[in-house]
Protein backbone atom coordinates (compact mmCIF):
# COMPACT_ATOMS: atom_id res chain seq x y z
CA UNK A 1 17.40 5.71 -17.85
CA UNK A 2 19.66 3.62 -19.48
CA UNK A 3 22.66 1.32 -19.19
CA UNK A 4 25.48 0.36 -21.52
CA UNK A 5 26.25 -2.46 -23.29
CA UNK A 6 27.74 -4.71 -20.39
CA UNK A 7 27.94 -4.25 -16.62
CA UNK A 8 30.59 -1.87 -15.38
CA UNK A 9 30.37 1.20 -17.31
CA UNK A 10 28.63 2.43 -14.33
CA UNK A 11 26.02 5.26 -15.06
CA UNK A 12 22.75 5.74 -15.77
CA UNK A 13 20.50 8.27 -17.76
CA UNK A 14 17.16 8.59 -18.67
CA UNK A 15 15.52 7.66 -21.65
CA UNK A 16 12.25 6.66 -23.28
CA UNK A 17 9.91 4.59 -20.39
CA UNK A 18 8.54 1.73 -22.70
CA UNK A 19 10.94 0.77 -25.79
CA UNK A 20 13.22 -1.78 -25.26
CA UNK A 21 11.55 -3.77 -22.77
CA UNK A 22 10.33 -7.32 -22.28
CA UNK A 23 7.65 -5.89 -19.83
CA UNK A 24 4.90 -5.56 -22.16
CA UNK A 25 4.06 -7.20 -25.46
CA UNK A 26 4.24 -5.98 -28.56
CA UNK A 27 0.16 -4.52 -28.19
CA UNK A 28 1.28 -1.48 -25.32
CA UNK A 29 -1.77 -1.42 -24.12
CA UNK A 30 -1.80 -5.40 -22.87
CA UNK A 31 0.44 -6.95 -19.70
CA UNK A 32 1.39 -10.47 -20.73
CA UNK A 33 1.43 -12.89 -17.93
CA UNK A 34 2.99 -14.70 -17.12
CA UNK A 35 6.79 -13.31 -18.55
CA UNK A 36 9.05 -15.78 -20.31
CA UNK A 37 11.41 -17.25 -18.16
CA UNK A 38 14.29 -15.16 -19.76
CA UNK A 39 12.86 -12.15 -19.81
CA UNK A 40 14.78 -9.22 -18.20
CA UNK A 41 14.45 -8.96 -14.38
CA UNK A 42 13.75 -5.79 -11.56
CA UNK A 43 15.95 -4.95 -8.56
CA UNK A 44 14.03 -4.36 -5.27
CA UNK A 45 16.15 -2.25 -2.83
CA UNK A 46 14.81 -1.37 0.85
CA UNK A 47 15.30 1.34 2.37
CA UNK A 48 14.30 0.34 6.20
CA UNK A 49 14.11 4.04 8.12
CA UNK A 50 11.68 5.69 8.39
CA UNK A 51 11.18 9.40 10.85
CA UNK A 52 8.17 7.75 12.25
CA UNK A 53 6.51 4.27 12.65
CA UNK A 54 2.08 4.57 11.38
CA UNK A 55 0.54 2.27 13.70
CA UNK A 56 -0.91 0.12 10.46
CA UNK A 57 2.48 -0.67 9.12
CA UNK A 58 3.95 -3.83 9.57
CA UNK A 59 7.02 -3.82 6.89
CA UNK A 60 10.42 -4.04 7.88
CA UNK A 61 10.85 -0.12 9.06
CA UNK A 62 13.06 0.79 11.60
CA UNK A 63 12.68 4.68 13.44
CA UNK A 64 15.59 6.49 15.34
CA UNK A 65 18.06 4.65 13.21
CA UNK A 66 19.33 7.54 11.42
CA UNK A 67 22.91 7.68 11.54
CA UNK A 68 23.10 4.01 10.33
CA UNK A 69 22.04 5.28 6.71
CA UNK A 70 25.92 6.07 5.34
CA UNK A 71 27.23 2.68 6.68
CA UNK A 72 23.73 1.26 4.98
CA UNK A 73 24.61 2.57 1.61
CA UNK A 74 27.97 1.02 1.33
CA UNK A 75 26.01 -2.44 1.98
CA UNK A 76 24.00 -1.92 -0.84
CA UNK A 77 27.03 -0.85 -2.95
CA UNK A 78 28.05 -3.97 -1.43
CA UNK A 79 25.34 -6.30 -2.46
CA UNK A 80 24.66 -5.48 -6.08
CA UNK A 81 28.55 -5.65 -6.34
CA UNK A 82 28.12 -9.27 -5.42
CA UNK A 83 24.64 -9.72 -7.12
CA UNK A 84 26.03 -8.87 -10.45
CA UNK A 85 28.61 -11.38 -10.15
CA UNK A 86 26.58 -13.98 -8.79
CA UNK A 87 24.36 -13.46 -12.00
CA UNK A 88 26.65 -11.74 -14.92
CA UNK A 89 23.73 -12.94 -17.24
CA UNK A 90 20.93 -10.93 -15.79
CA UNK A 91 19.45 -7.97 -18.04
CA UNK A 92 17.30 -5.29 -15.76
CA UNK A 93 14.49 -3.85 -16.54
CA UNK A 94 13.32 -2.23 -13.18
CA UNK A 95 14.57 -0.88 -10.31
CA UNK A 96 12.11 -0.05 -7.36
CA UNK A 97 13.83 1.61 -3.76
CA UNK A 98 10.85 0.91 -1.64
CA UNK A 99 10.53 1.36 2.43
CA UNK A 100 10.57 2.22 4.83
CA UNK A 101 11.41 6.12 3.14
CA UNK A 102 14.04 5.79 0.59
CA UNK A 103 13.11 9.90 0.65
CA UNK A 104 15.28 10.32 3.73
CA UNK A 105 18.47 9.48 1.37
CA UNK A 106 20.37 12.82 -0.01
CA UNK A 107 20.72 12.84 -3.27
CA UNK A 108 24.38 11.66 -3.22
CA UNK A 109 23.72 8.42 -1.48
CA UNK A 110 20.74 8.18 -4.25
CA UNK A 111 23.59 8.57 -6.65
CA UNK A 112 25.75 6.13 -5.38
CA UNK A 113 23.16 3.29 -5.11
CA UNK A 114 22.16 3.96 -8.63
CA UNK A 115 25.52 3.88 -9.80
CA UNK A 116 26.34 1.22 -8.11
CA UNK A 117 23.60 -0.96 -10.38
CA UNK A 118 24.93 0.77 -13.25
CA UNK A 119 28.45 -0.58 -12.45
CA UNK A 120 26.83 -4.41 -11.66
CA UNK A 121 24.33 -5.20 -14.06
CA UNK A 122 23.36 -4.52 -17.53
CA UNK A 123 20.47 -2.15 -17.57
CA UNK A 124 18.05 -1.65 -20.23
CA UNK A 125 17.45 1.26 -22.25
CA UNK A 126 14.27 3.35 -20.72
CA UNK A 127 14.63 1.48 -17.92
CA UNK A 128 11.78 2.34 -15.31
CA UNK A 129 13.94 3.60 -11.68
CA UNK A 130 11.15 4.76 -9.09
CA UNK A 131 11.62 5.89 -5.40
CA UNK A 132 9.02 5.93 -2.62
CA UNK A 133 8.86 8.85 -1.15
CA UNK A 134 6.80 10.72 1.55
CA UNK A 135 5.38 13.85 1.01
CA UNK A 136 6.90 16.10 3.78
CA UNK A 137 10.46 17.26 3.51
CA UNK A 138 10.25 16.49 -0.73
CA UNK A 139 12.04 20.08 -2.34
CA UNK A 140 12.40 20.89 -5.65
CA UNK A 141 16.16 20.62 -5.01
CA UNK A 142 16.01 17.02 -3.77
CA UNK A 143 14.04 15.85 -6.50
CA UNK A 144 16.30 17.63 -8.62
CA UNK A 145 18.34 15.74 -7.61
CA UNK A 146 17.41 12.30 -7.86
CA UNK A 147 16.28 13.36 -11.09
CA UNK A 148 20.09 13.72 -11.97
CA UNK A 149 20.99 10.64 -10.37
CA UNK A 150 18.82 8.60 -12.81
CA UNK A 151 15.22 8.19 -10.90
CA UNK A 152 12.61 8.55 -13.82
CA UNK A 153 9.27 7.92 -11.61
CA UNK A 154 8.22 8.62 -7.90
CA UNK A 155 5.70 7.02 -6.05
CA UNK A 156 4.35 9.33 -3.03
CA UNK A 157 2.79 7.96 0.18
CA UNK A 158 -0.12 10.29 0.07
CA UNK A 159 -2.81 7.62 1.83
CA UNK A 160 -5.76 10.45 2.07
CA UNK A 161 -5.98 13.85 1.81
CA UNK A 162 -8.55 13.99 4.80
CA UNK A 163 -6.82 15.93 8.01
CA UNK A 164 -8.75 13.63 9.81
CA UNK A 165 -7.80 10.28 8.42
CA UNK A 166 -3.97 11.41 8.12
CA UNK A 167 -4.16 11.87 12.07
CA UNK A 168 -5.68 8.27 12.19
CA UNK A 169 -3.74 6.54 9.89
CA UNK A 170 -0.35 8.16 12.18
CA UNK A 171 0.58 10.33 9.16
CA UNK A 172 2.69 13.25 9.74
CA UNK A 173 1.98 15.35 6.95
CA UNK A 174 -0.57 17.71 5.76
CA UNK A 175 -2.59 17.90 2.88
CA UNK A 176 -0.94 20.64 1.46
CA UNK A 177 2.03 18.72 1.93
CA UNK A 178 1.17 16.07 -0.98
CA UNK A 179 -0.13 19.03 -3.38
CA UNK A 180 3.38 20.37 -2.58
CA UNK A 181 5.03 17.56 -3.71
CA UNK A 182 3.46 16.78 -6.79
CA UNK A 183 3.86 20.56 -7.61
CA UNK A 184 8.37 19.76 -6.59
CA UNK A 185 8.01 16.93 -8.60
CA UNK A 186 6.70 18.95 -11.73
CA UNK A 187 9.40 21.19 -11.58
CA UNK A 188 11.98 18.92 -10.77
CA UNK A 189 11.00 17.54 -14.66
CA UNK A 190 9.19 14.12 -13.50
CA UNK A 191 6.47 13.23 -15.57
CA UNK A 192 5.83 9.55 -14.33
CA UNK A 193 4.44 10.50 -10.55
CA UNK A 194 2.39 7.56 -8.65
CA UNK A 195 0.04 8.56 -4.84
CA UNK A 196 -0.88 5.41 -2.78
CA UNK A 197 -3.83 5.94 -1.16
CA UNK A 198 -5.42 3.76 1.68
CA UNK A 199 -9.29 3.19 1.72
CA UNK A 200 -11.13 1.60 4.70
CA UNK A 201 -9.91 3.94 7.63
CA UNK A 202 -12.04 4.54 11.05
CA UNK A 203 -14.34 7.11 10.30
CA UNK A 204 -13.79 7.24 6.47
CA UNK A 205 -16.95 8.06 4.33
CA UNK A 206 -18.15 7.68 0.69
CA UNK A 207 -18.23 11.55 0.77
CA UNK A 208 -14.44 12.01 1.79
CA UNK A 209 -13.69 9.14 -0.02
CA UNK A 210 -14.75 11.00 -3.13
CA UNK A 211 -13.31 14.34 -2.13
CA UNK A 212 -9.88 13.36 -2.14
CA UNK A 213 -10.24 11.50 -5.02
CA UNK A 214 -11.92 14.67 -6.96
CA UNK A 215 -8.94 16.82 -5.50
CA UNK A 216 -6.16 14.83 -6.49
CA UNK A 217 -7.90 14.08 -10.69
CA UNK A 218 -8.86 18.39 -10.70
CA UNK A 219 -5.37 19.31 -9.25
CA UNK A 220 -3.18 20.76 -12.10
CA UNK A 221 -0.38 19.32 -11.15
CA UNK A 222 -2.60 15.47 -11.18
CA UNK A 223 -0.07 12.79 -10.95
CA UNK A 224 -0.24 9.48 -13.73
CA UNK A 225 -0.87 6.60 -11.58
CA UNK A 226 -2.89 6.09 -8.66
CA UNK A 227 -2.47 2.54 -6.26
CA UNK A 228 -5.66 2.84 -3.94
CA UNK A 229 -5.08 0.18 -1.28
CA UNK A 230 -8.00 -1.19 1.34
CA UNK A 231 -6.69 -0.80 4.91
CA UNK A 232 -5.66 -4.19 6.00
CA UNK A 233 -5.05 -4.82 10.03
CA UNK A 234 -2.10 -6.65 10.44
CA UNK A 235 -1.02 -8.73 13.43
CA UNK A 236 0.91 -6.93 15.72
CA UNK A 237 0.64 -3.84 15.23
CA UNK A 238 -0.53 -0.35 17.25
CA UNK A 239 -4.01 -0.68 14.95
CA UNK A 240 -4.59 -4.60 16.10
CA UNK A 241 -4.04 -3.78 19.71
CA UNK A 242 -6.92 -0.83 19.49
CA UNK A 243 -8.97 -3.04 17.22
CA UNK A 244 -8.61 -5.97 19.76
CA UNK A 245 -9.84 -3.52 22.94
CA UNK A 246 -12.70 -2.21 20.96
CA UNK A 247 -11.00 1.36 21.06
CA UNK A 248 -10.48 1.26 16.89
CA UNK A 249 -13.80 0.49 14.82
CA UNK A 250 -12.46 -0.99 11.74
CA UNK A 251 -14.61 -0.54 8.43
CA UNK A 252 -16.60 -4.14 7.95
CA UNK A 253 -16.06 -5.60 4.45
CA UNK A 254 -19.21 -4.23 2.75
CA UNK A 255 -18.29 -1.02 4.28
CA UNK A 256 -14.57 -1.60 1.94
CA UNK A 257 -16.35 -2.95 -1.30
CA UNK A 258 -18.67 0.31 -0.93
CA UNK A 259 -15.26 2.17 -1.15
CA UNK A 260 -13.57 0.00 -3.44
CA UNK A 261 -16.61 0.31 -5.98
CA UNK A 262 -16.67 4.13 -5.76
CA UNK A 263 -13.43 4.31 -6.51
CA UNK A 264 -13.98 2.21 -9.57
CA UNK A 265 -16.39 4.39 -10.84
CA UNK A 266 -14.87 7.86 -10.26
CA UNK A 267 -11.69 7.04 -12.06
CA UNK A 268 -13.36 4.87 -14.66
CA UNK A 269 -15.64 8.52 -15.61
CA UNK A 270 -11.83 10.05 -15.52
CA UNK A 271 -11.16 7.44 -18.66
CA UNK A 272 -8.46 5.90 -16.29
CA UNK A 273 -7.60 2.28 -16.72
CA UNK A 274 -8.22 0.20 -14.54
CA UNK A 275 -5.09 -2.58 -15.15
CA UNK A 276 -4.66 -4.15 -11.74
CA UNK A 277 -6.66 -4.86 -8.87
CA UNK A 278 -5.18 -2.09 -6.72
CA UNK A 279 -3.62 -0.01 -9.75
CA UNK A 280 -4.68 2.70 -12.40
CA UNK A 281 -3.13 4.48 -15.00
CA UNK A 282 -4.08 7.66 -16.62
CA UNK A 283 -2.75 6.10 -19.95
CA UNK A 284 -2.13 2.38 -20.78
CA UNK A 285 2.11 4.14 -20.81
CA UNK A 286 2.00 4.71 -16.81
CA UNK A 287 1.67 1.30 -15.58
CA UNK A 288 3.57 0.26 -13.15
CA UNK A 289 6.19 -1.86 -14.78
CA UNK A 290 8.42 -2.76 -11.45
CA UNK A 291 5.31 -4.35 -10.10
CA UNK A 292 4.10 -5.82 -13.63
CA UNK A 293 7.43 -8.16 -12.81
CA UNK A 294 5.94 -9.13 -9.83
CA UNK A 295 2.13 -9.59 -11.57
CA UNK A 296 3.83 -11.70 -14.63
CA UNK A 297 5.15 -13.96 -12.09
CA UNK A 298 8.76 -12.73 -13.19
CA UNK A 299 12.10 -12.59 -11.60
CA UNK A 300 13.41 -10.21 -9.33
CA UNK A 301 16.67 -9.18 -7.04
CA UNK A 302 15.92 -8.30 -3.43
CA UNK A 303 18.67 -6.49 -2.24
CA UNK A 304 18.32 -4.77 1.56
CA UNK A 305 17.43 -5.86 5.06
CA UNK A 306 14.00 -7.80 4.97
CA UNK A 307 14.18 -7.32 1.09
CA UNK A 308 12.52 -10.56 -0.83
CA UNK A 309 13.85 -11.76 -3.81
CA UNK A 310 13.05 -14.66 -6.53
CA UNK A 311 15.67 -15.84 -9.05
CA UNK A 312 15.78 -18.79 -10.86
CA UNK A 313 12.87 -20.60 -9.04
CA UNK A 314 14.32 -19.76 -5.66
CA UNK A 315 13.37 -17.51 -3.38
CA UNK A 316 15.13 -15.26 -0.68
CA UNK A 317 14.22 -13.40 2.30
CA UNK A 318 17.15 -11.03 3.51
CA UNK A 319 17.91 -10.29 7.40
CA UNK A 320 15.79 -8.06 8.88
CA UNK A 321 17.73 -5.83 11.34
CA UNK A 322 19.40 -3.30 8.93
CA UNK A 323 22.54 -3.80 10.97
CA UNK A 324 22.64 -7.65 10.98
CA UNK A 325 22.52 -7.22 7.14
CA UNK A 326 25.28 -4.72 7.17
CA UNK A 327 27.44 -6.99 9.01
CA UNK A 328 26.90 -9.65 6.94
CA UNK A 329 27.87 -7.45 3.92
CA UNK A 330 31.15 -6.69 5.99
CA UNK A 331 31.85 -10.11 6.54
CA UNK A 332 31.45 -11.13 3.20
CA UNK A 333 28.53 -13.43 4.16
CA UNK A 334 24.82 -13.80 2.13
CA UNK A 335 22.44 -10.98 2.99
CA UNK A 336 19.77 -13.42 2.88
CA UNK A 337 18.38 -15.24 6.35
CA UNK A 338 15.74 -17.78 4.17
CA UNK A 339 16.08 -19.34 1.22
CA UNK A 340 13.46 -21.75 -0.53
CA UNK A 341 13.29 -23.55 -4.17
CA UNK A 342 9.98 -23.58 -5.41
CA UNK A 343 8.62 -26.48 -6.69
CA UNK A 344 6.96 -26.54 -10.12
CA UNK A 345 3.07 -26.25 -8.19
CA UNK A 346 4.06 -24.09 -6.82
CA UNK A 347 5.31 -21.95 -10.11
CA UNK A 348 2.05 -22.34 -12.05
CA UNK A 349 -0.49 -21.69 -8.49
CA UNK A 350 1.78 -18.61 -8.23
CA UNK A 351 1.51 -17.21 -11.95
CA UNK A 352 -2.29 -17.49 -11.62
CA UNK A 353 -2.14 -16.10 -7.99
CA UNK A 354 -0.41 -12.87 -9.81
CA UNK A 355 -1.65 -13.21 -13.40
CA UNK A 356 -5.16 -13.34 -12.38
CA UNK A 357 -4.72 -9.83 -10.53
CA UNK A 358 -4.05 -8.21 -13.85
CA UNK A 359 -7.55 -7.66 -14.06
CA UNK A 360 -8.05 -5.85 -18.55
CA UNK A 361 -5.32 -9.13 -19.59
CA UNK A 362 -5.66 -11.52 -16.67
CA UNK A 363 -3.39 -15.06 -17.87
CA UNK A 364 -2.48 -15.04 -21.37
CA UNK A 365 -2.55 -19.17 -22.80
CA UNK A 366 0.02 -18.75 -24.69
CA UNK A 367 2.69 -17.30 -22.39
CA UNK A 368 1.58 -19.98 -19.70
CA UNK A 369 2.27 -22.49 -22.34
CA UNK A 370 5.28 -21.14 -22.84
CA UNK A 371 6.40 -20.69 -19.77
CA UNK A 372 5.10 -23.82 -17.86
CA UNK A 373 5.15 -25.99 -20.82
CA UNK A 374 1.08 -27.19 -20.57
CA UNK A 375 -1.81 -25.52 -21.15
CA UNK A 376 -3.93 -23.97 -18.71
CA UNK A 377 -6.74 -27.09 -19.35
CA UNK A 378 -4.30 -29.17 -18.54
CA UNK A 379 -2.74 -27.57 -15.44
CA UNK A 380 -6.12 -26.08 -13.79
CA UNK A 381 -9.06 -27.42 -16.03
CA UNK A 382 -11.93 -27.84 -13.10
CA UNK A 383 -10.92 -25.08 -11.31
CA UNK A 384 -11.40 -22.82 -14.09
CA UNK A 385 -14.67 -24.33 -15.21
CA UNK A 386 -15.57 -24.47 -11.08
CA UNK A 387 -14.75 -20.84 -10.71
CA UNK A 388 -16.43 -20.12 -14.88
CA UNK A 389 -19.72 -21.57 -13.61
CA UNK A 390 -20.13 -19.04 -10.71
CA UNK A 391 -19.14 -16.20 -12.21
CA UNK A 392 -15.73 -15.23 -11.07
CA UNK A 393 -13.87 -15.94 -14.31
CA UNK A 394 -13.73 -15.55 -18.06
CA UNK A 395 -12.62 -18.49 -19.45
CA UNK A 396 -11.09 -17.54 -23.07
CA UNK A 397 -9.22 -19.16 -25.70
CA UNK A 398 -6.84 -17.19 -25.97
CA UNK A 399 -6.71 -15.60 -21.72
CA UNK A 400 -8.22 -16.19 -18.40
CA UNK A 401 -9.20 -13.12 -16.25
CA UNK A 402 -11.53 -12.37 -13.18
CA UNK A 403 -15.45 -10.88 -14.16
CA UNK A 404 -16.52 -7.96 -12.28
CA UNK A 405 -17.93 -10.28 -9.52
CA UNK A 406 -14.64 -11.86 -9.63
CA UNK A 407 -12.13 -8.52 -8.79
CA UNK A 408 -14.52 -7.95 -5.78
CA UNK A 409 -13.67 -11.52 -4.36
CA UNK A 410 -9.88 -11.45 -5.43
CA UNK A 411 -8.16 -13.05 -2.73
CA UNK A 412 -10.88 -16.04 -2.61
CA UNK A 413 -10.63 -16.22 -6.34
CA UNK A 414 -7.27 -16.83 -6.45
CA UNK A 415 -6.45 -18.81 -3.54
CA UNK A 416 -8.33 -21.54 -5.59
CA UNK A 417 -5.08 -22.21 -7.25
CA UNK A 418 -2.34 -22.66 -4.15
C-alpha cells in the first residue's frame, strides 16, 4: 500500500511490505528499539462490535449494536479528518483496525476508512494495513475486497482449533471455519496472514496443544505469523465470575509455562523466529510491524471509541461507548475522554517495558542513546547488573535483552524498570 507525496490525494495501493520504512534498521532481520523520536508513526482504529461477547474478553466490544456501524464510519472519516490536521507533519507507517471485529465491515465502509487516511495523512510506500478478522462469515469475495480497498495483511482470531476449547473459550466458529479462511484469504491474493491463538484454557493439554499447532504449520494453506497468547482472567468478566465460584478450573502457572515452552519448541523445529514474547514469524519479513511501533516504544494515533493513542509524549484514551464517541465527532468535540503527558521516567521505564519484550534484539544502546539522550548505565545501571546477576538479562555493549530464564519471567523482568 502506498500513499502520495502529501496528504489529500486520497488512495491507497499496495506495494512492497518492508522498503521505505523506519520500522526496521537497515539489518532486516533486527527490530531496533527503541524508534527515533521522528520516526514515522501507526494509526490504531477500533472497531467496537462484535456478533457475540467470549466470556474472557474484556476490550471495549459492544454486541447487538449493529445498525450503529454506518453512522460509526462517518466518525472515523471524521476523526482522521481532524487527526491529520491536528498533525500535518506526521508520516504513517502502519495502520492496524483492531476489535472488537473490524470483519463485520463490508468492503465499502473498509474502503471509505482507508481512504479516508489516504486523504489525511501521508502514508508510506509498502505501508503495512492489517484487519482483524474472525474466521466465520470471511468469503473470498469479502476479502477480495478489502484486498482492493488497500488491506495488505489479516490477522484471524483462530484461538484453538480444539472443538472443545472453542466451546470454552465462547467461540462461535468451527475448526473448519479457520482452515476456510486461510484457504479465502489465499485466493483473495493475501500473502501476509497472522492466527492468534490462546494457550492456558480449562481442560487444555500438551497433546491438543501440539495438535493444533501441527495442523495449522502442515496445512497448505499455513499462514506467516503466529501470536500465541496465555489465557489471562480478567476482572469482570463471565470467566472471573466461574473462576471465583470454583465452577472454571483455570490452568496454574506451571501448567502455562509447560504450554508456553512447547510452543517454543515446536515452532523453533519449524525454523520459525521467535522475535517477540508472544510473536513468530515464518521469515524475519512477516513481523508484525504495527505492533513493532508499539515494542520500539514509538508513536501512534488511536482513533475509535476506547482506542489509545500516544503522540508526542502524551497519551490518550478515547470514549468508550461507540455512540458517546460518535457524538462527540458530531459536535465537533475531542474523541478522547483521558489525556496524560508522560514524564521523562516514565519514557525510558516504558521503552525497556516494550524493548525488553523484543526478545532476538531486546534494547539497542545506541537508539536509547539516541532517543533518551543517556546511556542505558546511566539511566538503569543496578538494575541491569541486579537483574545480569540472576540470570534474566544479557547485558551487552552494544543491546540489552532477556535470557531464556528471563522470557519465562517477562512481566517480573520488566516491571523492574516502572
Amino acid at each position: 500500500m502506498a500513499g502520495n507525496d502529501a496528504p489529500g490525494a486520497g488512495h491507497l495501493r499496495t506495494g512492497s511490505l518492508l522498503h521505505g520504512t523506519a520500522l526496521i534498521g537497515d539489518n532486516p532481520n533486527m527490530i531496533i528499539a527503541p524508534a527515533p523520536s521522528n520516526s514515522a508513526i501507526g494509526i490504531y482504529i477500533h472497531i467496537p462490535f462484535c456478533a457475540h461477547i467470549c466470556p474472557y474478553c474484556d476490550f471495549t466490544t459492544y454486541a447487538g449494536k449493529g445498525e450503529l456501524i454506518p453512522r460509526y464510519v462517518r466518525a472515523l472519516e471524521t476523526a482522521l479528518r481532524r487527526g491529520g490536521e491536528r498533525h500535518p507533519e506526521l508520516t504513517v507507517a502502519t495502520v492496524f483496525l483492531g476489535g472488537g471485529t473490524p470483519s463485520l465491515l463490508s468492503a465499502s465502509q473498509m474502503e471509505t476508512i482507508l481512504t479516508a487516511c489516504g486523504r489525511s495523512f501521508r502514508i508510506e510506500p509498502g505501508a503495512e494495513i492489517t484487519v482483524e478478522c474472525n474466521p466465520n462469515g470471511l468469503s473470498t469475495d469479502l476479502l477480495s475486497g478489502y484486498r482492493e480497498a488497500g488491506v495488505t495483511r489479516l490477522s484471524i482470531g483462530a484461538q484453538t482449533l480444539d472443538r472443545r476449547g472453542l466451546r470454552t473459550l465462547g467461540r462461535q466458529h468451527e475448526s473448519t471455519d479457520t482452515l476456510a479462511a486461510l484457504e479465502a484469504a489465499r485466493l483473495a491474493g493475501f500473502d501476509n496472514v497472522s492466527l492468534d491463538l490462546i494457550f492456558g484454557w480449562p481442560g487444555q493439554t500438551i497433546d491438543s496443544w501440539t495438535r493444533d499447532l501441527d495442523a495449522i504449520l502442515s496445512h497448505t494453506c499455513n499462514p506467516e505469523h503466529l501470536s500465541l497468547y496465555g489465557l489471562i482472567v480478567e476482572p469482570g468478566t463471565p470467566f472471573a465470575d466461574a473462576a471465583a465460584r470454583g465452577v472454571l478450573q483455570i490452568p496454574d502457572d506451571d501448567a502455562s509455562a509447560d504450554l508456553y515452552e512447547t510452543a517454543m519448541a515446536t515452532l523453533e523445529s519449524a525454523g520459525w523466529v521467535h522475535y517477540e514474547v508472544a510473536n513468530w514469524a515464518r521469515t524475519p519479513r512477516s513481523i508484525s510491524r504495527h505492533n513493532a511501533i508499539y515494542w520500539r516504544n514509538g508513536e501512534y494515533l488511536g482513533i475509535g471509541a476506547g482506542a489509545h493513542g500516544h503522540i508526542r509524549n502524551h497519551r490518550t484514551m478515547n470514549h468508550l461507548l461507540p455512540e458517546t464517541y460518535c457524538a462527540a465527532m458530531e459536535r465537533g468535540d475531542e474523541g478522547a475522554s483521558n489525556a496524560e503527558a508522560i514524564g521523562e521516567r516514565a519514557q525510558l521505564g516504558e521503552t525497556m517495558m516494550l524493548g525488553l519484550r523484543l526478545i532476538r534484539d531486546g534494547v539497542d544502546a545506541g537508539a536509547f542513546r539516541q532517543r533518551h539522550g543517556q546511556s542505558l548505565e546511566d539511566a538503569f545501571g543496578p538494575i541491569l547488573q541486579d537483574l545480569e546477576r540472576i540470570g534474566m538479562l544479557e547485558v551487552e555493549t552494544h543491546r540489552v535483552r532477556l535470557t531464556p530464564r528471563g522470557v519465562m519471567l517477562a512481566n517480573d523482568v520488566v516491571g523492574r524498570f516502572l
